[in-house]
Protein backbone atom coordinates (compact mmCIF):
# COMPACT_ATOMS: atom_id res chain seq x y z
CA UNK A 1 5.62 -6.76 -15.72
CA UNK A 2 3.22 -4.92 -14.18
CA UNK A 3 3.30 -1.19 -13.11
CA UNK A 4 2.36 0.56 -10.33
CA UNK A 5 -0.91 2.91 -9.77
CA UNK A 6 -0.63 5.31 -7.29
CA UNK A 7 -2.89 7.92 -7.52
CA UNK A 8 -5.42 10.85 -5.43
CA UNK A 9 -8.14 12.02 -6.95
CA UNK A 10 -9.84 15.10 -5.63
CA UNK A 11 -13.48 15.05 -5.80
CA UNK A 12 -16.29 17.66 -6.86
CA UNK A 13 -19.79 17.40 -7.40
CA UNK A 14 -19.85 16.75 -10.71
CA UNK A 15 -18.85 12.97 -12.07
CA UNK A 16 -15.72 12.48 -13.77
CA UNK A 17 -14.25 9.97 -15.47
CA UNK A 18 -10.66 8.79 -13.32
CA UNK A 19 -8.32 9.37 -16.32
CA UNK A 20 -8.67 10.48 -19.62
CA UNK A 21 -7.98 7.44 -21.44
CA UNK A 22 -7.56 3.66 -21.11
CA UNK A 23 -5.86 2.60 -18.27
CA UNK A 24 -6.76 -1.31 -16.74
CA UNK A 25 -5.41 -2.16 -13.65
CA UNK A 26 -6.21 -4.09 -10.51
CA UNK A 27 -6.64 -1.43 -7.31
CA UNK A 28 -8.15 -0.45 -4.34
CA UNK A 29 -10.01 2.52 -4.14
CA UNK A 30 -9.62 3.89 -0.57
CA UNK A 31 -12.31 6.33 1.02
CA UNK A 32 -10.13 8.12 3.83
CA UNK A 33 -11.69 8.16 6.73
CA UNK A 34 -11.55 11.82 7.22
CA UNK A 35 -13.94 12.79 4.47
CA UNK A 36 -17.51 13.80 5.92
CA UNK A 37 -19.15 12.22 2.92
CA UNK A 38 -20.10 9.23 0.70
CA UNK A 39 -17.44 9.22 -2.71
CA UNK A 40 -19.86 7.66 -5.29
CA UNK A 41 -18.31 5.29 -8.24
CA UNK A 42 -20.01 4.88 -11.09
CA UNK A 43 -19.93 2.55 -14.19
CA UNK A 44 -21.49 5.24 -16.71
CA UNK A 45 -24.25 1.97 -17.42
CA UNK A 46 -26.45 3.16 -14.61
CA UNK A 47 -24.68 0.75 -11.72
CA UNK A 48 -23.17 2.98 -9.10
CA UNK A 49 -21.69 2.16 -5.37
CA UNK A 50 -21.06 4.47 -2.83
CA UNK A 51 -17.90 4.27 -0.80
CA UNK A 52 -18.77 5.13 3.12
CA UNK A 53 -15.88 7.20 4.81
CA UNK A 54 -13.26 4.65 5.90
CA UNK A 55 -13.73 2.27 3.46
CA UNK A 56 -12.06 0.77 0.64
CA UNK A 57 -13.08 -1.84 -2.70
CA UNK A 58 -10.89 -4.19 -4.63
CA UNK A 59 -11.48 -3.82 -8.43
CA UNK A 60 -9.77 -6.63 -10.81
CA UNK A 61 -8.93 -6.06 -14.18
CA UNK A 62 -10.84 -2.76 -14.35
CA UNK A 63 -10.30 0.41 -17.06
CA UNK A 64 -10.08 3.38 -15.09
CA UNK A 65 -11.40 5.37 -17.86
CA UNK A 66 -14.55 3.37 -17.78
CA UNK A 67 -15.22 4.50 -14.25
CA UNK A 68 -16.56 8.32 -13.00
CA UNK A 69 -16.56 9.56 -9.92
CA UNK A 70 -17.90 12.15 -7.79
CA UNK A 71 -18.38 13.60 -3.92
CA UNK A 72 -18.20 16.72 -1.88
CA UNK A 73 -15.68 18.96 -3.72
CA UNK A 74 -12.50 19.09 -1.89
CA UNK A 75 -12.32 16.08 -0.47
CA UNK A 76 -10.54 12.67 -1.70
CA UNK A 77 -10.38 9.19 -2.93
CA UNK A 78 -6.96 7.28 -3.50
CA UNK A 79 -6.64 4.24 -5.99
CA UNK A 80 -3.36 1.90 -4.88
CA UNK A 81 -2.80 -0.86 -7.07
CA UNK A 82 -0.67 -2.10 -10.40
CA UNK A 83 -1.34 -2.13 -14.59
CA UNK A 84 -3.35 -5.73 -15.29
């Protein structure tokens, strides 16, 4: 059975990994359309995407713990999916 993820991550300048330890699910992560800038995602292996205001991308089968994050400090990114 698979468990919900349900989660809002506030953002700061700095990259940081989503949670501290292993955690694979399939989620989107949701760039509310009220932030004023980009929220970058990146792999730690050099690949990075950046997530315009508004948007939102479907990971499958991905280990939160494996991805780091980071945009203007106080604003948001939400990750709404289940455990894989």
């Amino acid at each position: 059975m698979n468990n919900p993820v349900i989660m809002r991550v506030e953002l700061a300048t700095n990259a940081a990994p989503f949670v501290p330890k292993r955690l694979v699910a399939t989620f989107s992560l949701v760039a509310p359309q009220g932030n004023s800038a980009d929220v970058v995602v990146s792999d730690g292996k050099g690949g990075s995407a950046d997530l315009p205001p508004g948007s939102q991308f479907r990971f499958e089968k991905v280990d939160l713990a494996e991805l780091s994050v980071r945009g203007k400090a106080g604003e948001e990114v939400f990750v709404v999916g289940h455990t894989a």
